[in-house]
Protein backbone atom coordinates (compact mmCIF):
# COMPACT_ATOMS: atom_id res chain seq x y z
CA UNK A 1 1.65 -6.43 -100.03
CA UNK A 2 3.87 -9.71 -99.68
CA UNK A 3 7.13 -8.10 -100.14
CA UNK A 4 6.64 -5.23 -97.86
CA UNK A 5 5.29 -7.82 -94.83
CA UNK A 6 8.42 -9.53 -95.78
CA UNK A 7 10.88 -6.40 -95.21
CA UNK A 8 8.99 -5.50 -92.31
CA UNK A 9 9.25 -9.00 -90.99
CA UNK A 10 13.36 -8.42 -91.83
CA UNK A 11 13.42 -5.40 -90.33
CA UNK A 12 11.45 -6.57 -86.76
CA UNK A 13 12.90 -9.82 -86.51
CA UNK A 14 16.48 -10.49 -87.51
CA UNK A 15 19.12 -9.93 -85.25
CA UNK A 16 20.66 -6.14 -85.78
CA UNK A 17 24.54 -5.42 -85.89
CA UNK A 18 25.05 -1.56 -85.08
CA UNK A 19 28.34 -1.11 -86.68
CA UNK A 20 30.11 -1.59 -90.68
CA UNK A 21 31.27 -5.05 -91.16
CA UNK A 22 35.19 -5.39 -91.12
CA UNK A 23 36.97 -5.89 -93.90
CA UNK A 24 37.85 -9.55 -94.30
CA UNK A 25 39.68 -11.59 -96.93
CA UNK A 26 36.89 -14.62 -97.41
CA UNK A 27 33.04 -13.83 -97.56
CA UNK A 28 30.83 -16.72 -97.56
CA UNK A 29 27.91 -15.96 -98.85
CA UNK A 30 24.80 -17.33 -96.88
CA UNK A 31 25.37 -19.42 -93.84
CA UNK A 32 24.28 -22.69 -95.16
CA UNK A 33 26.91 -25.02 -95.52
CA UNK A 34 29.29 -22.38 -93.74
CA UNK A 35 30.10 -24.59 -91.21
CA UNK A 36 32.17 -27.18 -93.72
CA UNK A 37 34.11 -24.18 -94.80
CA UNK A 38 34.73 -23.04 -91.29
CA UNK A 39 37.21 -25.88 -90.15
CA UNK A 40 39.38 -25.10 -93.28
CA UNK A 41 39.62 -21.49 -93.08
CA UNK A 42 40.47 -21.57 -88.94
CA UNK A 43 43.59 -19.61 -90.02
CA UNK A 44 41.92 -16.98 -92.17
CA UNK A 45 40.17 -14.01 -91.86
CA UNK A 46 36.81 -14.38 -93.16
CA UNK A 47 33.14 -13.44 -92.36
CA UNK A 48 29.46 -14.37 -93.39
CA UNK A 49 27.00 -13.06 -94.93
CA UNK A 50 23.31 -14.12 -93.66
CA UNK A 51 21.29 -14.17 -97.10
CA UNK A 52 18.29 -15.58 -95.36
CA UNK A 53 16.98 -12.68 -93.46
CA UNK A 54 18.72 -13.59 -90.01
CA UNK A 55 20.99 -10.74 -89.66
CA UNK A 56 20.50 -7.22 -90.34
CA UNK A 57 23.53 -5.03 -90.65
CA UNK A 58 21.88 -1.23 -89.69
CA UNK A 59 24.98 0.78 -91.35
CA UNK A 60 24.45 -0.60 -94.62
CA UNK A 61 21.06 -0.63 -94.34
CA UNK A 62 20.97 3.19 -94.33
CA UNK A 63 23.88 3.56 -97.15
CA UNK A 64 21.38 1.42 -98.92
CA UNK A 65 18.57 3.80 -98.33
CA UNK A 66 20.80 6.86 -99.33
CA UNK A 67 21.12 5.29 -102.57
CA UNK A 68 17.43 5.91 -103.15
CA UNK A 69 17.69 1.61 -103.80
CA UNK A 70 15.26 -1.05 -101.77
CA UNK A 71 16.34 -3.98 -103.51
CA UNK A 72 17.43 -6.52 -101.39
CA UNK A 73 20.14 -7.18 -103.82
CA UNK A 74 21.78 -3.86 -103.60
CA UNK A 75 21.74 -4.07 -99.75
CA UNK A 76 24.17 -7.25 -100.15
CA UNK A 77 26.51 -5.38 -102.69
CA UNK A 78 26.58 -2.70 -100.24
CA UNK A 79 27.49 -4.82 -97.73
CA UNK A 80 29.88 -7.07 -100.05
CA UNK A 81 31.37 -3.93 -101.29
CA UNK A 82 31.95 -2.71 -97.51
CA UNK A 83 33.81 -6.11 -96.52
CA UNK A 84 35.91 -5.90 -99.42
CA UNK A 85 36.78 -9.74 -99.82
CA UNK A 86 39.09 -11.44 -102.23
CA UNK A 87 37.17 -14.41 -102.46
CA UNK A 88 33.39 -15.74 -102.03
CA UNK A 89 32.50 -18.73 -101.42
CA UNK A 90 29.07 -20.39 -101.16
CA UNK A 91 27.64 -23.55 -100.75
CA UNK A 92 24.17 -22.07 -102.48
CA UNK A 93 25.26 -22.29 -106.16
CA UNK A 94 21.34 -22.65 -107.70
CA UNK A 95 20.76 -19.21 -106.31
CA UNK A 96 20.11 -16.48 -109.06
CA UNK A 97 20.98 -13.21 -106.58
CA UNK A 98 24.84 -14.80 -106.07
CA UNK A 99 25.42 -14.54 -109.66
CA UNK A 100 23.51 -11.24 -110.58
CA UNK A 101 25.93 -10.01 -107.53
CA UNK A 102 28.81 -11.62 -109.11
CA UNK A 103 28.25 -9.90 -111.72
CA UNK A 104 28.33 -6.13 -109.88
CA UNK A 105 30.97 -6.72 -107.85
């Protein structure tokens, strides 16, 4: 019963984006310690992705449902796959979903 009050609670609460995610060159992944990569990549194109329930992207939501998949981790290789970046960065190395993504995309 946790995990389903916990999508719910995703699904109520975060803040909703209504359209695909661009296509960017630089992902960071999770917004934590995005803000010391920020002033170095002013002149890039790059994007985050919120890992800790704060954003919900609708779109990819629903490609995610398509896929008959609720994982959590599939909705951020759908997204990761939509945004197409060259490079990820992270500041959240000790977390075990970055490298079981790493490992898909």
């Amino acid at each position: 019963m946790n995990i389903i009050s916990k999508y719910i609670n995703f699904i109520l609460l975060s803040k909703k984006k209504l359209f695909f995610p661009e296509e960017k060159q630089i992902l960071i992944f999770d917004v934590t310690g995005s803000q010391n990569f920020s002033k170095y990549l002013k002149k890039y194109d790059y994007s985050i992705l919120y890992t800790r329930f704060e954003e919900l992207n609708i779109p990819i939501l629903l490609k995610t449902l398509c896929g008959l998949d609720l994982s959590y981790q599939s909705y951020l290789f759908n997204y990761i796959n939509t945004v197409k970046p060259k490079i990820i960065l992270t500041f959240i190395d000790n977390n075990p979903l970055f490298y079981k993504l790493k490992k898909n995309v």
